[in-house]
Protein backbone atom coordinates (compact mmCIF):
# COMPACT_ATOMS: atom_id res chain seq x y z
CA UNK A 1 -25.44 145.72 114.97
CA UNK A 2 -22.90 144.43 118.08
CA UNK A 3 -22.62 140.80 118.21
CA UNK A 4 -25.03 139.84 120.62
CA UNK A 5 -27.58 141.45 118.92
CA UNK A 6 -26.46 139.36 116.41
CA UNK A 7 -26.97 136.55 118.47
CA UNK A 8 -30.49 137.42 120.06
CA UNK A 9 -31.88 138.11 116.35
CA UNK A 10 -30.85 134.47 115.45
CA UNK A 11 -31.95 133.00 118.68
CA UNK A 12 -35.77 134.30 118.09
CA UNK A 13 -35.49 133.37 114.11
CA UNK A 14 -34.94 129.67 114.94
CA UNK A 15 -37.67 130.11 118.11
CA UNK A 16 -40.32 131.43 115.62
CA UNK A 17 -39.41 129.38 112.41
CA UNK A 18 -39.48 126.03 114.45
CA UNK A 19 -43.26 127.45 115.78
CA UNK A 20 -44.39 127.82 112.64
CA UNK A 21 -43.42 124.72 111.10
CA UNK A 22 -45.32 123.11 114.49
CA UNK A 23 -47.93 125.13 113.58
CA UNK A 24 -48.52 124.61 110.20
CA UNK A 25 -47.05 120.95 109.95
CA UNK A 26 -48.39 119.84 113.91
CA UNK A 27 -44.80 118.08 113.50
CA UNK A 28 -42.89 117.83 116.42
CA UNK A 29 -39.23 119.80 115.67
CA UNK A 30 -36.51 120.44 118.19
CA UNK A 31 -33.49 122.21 118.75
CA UNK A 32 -30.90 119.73 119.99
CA UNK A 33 -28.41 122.33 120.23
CA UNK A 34 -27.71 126.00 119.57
CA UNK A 35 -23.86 126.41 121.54
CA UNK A 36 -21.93 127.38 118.99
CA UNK A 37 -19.17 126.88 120.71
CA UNK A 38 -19.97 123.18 120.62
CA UNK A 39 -19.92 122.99 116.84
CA UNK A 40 -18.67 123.44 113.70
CA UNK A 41 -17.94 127.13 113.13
CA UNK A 42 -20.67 126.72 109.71
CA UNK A 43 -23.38 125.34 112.08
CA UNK A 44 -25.29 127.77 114.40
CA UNK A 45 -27.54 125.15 115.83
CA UNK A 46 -28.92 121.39 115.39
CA UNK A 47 -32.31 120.71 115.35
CA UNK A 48 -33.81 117.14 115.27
CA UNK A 49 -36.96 116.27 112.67
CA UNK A 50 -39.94 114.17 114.42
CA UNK A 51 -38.44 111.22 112.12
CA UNK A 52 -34.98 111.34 114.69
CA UNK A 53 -33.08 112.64 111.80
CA UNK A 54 -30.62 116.05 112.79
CA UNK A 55 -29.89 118.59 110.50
CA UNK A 56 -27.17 121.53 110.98
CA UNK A 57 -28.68 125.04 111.34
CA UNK A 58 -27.66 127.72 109.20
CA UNK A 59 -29.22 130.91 110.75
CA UNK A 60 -30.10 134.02 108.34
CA UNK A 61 -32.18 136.80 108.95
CA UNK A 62 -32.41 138.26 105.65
CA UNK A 63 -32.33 135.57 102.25
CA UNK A 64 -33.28 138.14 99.10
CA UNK A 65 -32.77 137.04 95.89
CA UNK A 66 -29.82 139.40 95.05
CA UNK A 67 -27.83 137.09 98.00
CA UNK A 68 -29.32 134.25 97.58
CA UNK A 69 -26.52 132.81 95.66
CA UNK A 70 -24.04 133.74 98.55
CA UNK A 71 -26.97 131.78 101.30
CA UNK A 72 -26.87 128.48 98.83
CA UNK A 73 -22.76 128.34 98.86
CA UNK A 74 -22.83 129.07 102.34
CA UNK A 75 -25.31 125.78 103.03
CA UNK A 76 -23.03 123.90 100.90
CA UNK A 77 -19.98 124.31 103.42
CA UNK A 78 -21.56 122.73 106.06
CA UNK A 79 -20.33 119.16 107.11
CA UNK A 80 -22.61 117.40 105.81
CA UNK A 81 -24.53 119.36 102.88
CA UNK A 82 -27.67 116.72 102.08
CA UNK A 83 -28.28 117.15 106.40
CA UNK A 84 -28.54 120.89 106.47
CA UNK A 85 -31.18 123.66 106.93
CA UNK A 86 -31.63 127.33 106.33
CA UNK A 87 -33.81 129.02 108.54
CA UNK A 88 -34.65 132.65 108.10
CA UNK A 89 -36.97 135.47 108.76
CA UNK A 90 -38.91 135.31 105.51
CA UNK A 91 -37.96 133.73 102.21
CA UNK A 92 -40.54 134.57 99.18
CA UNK A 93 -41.54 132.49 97.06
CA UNK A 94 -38.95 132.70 93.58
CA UNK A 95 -36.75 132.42 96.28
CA UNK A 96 -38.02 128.99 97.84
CA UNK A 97 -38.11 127.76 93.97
CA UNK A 98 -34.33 128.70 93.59
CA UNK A 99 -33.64 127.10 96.79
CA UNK A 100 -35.13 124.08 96.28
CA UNK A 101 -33.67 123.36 93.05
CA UNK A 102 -30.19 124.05 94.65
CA UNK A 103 -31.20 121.07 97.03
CA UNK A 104 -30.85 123.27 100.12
CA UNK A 105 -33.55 122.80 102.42
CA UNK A 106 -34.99 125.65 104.38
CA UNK A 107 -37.70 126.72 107.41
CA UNK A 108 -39.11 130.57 107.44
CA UNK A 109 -40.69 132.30 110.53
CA UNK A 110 -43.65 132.69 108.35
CA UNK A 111 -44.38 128.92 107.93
CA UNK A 112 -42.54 128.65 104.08
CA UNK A 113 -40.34 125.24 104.33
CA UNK A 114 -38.60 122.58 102.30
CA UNK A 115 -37.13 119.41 104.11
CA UNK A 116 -36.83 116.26 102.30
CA UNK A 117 -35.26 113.43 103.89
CA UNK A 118 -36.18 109.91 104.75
CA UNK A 119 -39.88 109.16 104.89
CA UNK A 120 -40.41 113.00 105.38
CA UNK A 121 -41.22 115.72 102.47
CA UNK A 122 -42.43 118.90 103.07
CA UNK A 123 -43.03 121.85 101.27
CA UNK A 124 -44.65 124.95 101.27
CA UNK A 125 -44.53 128.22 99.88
CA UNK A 126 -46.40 131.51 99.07
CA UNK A 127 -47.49 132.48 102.84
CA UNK A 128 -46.50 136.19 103.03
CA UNK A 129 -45.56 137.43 106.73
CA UNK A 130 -47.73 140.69 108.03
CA UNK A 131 -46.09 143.97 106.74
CA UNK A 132 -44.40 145.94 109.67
CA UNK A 133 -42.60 149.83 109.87
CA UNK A 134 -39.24 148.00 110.44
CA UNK A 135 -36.44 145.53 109.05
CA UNK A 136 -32.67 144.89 109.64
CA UNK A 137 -30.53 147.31 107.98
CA UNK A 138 -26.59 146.24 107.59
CA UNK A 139 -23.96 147.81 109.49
CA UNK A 140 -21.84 150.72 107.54
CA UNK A 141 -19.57 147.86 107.48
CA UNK A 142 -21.67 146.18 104.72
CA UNK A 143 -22.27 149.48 102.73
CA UNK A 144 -20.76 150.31 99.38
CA UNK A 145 -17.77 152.05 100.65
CA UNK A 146 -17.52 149.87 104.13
CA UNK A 147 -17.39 146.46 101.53
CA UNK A 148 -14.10 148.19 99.54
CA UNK A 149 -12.42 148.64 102.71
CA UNK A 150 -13.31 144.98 103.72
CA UNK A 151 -11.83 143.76 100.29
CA UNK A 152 -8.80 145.94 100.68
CA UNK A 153 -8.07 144.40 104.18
CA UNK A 154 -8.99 140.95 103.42
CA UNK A 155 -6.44 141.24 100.32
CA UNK A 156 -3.81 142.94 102.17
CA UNK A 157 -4.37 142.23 105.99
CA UNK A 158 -1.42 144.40 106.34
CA UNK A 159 -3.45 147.43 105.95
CA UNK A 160 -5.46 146.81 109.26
CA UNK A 161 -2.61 148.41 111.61
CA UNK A 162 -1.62 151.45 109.12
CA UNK A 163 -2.90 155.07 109.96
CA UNK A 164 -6.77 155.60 108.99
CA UNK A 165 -5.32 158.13 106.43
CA UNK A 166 -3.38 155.10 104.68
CA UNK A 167 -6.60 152.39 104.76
CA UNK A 168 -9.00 155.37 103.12
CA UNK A 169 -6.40 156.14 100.21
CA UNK A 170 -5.99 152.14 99.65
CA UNK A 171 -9.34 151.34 99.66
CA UNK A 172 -10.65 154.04 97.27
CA UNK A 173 -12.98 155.41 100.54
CA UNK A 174 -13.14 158.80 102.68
CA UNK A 175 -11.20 159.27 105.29
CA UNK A 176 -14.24 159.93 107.61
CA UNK A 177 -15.39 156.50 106.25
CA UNK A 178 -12.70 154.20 108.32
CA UNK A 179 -13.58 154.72 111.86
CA UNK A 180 -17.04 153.63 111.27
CA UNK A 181 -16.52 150.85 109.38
CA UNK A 182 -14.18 149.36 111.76
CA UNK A 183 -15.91 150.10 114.56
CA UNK A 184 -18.45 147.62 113.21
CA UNK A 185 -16.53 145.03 112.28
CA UNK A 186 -15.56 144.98 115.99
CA UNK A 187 -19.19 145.14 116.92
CA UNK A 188 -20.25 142.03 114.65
CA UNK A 189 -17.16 140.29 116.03
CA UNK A 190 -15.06 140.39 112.60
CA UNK A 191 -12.47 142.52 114.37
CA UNK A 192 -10.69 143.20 117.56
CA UNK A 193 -10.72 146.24 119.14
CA UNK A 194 -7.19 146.21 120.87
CA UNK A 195 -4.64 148.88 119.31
CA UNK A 196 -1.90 147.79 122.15
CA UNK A 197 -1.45 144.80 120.42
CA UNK A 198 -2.47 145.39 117.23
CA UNK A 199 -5.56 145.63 114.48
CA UNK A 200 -6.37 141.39 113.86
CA UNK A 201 -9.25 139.90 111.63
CA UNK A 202 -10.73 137.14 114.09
CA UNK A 203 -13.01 135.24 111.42
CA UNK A 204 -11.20 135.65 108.44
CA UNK A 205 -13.63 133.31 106.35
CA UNK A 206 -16.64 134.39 107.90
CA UNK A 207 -15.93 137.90 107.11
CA UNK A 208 -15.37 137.13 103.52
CA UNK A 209 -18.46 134.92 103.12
CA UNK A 210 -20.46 138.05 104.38
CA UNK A 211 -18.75 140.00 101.87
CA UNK A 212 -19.17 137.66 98.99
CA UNK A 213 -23.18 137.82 100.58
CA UNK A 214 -22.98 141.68 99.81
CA UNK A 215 -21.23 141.78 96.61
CA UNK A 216 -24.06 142.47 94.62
CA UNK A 217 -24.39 146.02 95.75
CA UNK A 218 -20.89 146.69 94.44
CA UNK A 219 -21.62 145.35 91.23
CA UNK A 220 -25.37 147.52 90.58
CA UNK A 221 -23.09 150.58 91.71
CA UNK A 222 -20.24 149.72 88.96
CA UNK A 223 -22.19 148.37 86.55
CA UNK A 224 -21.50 150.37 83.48
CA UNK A 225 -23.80 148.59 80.68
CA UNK A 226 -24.51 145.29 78.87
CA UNK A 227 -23.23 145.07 75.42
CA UNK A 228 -22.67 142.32 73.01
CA UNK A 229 -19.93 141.65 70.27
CA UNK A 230 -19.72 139.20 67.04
CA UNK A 231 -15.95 138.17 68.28
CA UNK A 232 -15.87 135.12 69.98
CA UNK A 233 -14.02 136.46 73.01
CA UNK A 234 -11.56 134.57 75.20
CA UNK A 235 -8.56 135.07 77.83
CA UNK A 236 -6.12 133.30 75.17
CA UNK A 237 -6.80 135.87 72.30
CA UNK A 238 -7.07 139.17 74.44
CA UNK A 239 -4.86 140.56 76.68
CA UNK A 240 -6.98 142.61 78.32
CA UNK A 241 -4.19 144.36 80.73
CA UNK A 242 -2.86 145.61 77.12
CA UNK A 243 -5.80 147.96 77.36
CA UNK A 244 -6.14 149.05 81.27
CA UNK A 245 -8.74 146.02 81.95
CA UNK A 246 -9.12 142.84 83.03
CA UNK A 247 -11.21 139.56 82.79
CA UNK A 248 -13.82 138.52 85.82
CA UNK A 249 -16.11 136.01 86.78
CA UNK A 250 -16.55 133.28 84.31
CA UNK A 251 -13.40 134.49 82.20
CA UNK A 252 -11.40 134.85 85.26
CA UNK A 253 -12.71 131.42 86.86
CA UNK A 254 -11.42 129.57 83.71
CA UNK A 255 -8.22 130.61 84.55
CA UNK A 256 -8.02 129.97 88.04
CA UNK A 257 -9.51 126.52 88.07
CA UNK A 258 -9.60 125.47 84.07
CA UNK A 259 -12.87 123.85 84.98
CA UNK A 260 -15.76 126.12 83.16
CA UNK A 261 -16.48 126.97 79.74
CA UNK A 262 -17.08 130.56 79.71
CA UNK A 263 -21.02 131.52 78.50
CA UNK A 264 -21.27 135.19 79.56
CA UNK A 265 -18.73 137.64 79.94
CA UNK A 266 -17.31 140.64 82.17
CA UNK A 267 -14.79 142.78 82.17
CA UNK A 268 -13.48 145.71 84.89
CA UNK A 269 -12.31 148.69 82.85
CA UNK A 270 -11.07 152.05 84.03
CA UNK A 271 -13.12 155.59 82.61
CA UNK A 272 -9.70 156.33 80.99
CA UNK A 273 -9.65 153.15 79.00
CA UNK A 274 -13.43 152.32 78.37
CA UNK A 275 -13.27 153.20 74.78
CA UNK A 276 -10.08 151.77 74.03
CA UNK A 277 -11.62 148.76 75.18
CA UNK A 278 -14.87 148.69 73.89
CA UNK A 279 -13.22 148.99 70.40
CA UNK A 280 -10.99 145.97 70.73
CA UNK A 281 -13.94 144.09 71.96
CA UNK A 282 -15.66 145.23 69.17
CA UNK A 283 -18.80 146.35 71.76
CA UNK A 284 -22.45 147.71 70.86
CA UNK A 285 -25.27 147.94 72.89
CA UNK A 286 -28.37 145.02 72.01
CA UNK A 287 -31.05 146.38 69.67
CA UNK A 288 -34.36 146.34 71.44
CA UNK A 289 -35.37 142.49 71.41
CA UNK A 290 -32.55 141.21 69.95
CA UNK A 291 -31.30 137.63 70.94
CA UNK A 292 -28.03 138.23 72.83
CA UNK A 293 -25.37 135.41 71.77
CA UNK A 294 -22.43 136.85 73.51
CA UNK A 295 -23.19 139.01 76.33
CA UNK A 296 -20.32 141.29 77.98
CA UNK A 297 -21.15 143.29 80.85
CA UNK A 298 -18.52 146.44 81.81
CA UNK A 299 -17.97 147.39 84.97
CA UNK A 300 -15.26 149.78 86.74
CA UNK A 301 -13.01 148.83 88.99
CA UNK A 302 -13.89 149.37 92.50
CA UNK A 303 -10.64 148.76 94.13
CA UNK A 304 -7.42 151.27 93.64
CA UNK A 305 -4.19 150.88 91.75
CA UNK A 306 -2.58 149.66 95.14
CA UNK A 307 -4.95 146.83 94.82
CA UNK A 308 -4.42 146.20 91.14
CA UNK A 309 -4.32 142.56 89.84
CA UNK A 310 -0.88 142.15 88.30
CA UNK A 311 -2.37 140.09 85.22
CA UNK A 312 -5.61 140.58 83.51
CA UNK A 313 -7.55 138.79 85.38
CA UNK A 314 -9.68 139.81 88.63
CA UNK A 315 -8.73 139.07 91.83
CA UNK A 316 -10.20 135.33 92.94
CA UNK A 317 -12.38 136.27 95.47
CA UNK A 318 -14.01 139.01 92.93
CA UNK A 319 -14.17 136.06 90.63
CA UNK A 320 -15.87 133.70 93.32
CA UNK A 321 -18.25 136.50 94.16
CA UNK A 322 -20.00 137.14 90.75
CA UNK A 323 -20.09 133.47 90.32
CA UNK A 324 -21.75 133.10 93.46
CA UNK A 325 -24.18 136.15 92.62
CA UNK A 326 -25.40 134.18 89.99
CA UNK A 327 -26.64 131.79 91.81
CA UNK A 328 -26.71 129.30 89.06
CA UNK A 329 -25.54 125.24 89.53
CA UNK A 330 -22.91 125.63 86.89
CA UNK A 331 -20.94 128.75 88.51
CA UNK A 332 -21.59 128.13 92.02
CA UNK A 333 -19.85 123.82 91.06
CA UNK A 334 -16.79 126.15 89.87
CA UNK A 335 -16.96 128.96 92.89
CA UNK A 336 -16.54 125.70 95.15
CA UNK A 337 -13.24 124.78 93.52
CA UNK A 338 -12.07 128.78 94.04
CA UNK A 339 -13.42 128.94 98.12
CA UNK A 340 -11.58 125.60 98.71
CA UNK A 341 -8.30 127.04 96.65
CA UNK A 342 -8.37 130.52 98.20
CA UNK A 343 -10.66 131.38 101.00
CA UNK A 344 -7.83 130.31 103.77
């Protein structure tokens, strides 16, 4: 989808959501502003509540509760978090609950909303929107393959003005793959489409926040199984690069930002060295019903050996994105501490 597409989607989102919430509410709501160029690259518009009070717009067409995690961190980078507002197409109702309990406040086109500030509560959730033939399907840019060559530029921005040929092999991709993807990323605005002077990422951290939004389709294509162990597993008493793998999200946060105390476990592991592995961890699949203490999910690797971490730990932004997936308080406190560390 080109950027103003981009652009005209968001426009009639706000238009509708702020309509329904009349609607449904007979609140006065207004948009104050929606010139982007007039505000904070995190805000996409300002609307003011009937009570005077302005809140910062963060426009998204699609919230699903696979990036729903990513939509809650996002909020939280705003200027002011507790004065913020998601507005989307449609948000269903485990979705509102999760939402709320983050603290991020929301309006839908459909009427579902959330706002709680001074002398003003709201909320209401449940209404389902009328079932139509069509719904926004990402770019190839935000496909499996088009998200490894998006990690493999963002991690070595070097690659974007080598031969197609050399981006492919790097990023694990076919060769066929490359033109498309980039030619989205230009579309959507992520990208520049001069080659006189050069291949250049023009929003760096927006790019990566949509990436860390799409994660979770790399992870369901990776996902090898969930197993448990009766070691009591931890980056000191493993070296997990001794065996072709390495540590990720709440492993690999711990080292990054010694602020979390691991609960679940995963680990990247090549085909070669899966077994290897899975008998140092000392690894077996859950019997049906049994209580999991120590859960360890496996995964493979999605990025190449060019990309390799050099320790045994995932890269940070692969840690920040499964914490972030999660969408739980706890990991998304400690993915915080990794954006503000890394995401520059």
């Amino acid at each position: 989808m080109a950027a103003k597409d981009n652009v005209a989607q968001e426009a009639w989102v706000l238009e509708q959501a702020i309509a329904a919430y009349q609607q449904l509410t007979t609140q006065e709501l207004s948009i104050v502003t929606s010139t982007r160029d007039k505000m904070p690259p995190e805000v996409d518009a300002t609307v003011r509540l009937p009570t005077g009070i302005t809140l910062d717009v963060g426009l998204k067409s699609r919230v699903i509760q696979g990036n729903t995690g990513a939509v809650i961190h996002r909020l939280k980078q705003m200027p002011d978090p507790q004065r913020s507002l998601l507005v989307a197409q449609y948000i269903t109702s485990k979705t509102a609950n999760t939402l709320r309990e983050a603290g991020v406040q929301f309006l839908d086109t459909v009427g579902n909303a959330y706002i709680n500030q001074p002398s003003l509560f709201v909320y209401v959730q449940g209404l389902k929107p009328e079932v139509t033939g069509s719904s926004e399907r990402p770019g190839k840019a935000f496909k499996f393959a088009g998200l490894k060559v998006i990690f493999a530029l963002l991690e070595n921005p070097a690659l974007l003005n080598q031969p197609y040929r050399t981006i492919a092999e790097q990023a694990g991709v076919s060769l066929g793959a490359i033109g498309h993807v980039l030619d989205d990323l230009v579309g959507q605005g992520f990208m520049n489409a001069s080659k006189g002077s050069g291949r250049t990422i023009l929003d760096r951290r927006g790019l990566m926040d949509k990436w860390i939004e799409a994660f979770p389709l790399l992870q369901r294509k990776q996902h090898i199984g969930t197993f448990t162990t009766d070691m009591a597993l931890t980056r000191e008493s493993i070296d997990l690069k001794d065996f072709g793998g390495w540590w990720g999200g709440e492993v690999a946060a711990e080292h990054y930002t010694q602020y979390i105390n691991p609960k679940d476990v995963t680990v990247y592991v090549t085909k070669d060295a899966m077994k290897e592995v899975m008998w140092a961890l000392r690894l077996r699949k859950p019997k049906p019903g049994e209580y999991i203490q120590r859960k360890v999910d496996l995964y493979q690797p999605f990025w190449t050996e060019w990309l390799q971490p050099e320790r045994a730990f995932v890269h940070p932004m692969v840690a920040m994105a499964e914490l972030i997936a999660t969408a739980e308080p706890r990991n998304l406190e400690v993915a915080e501490r990794l954006y503000d560390k890394y995401a520059h």
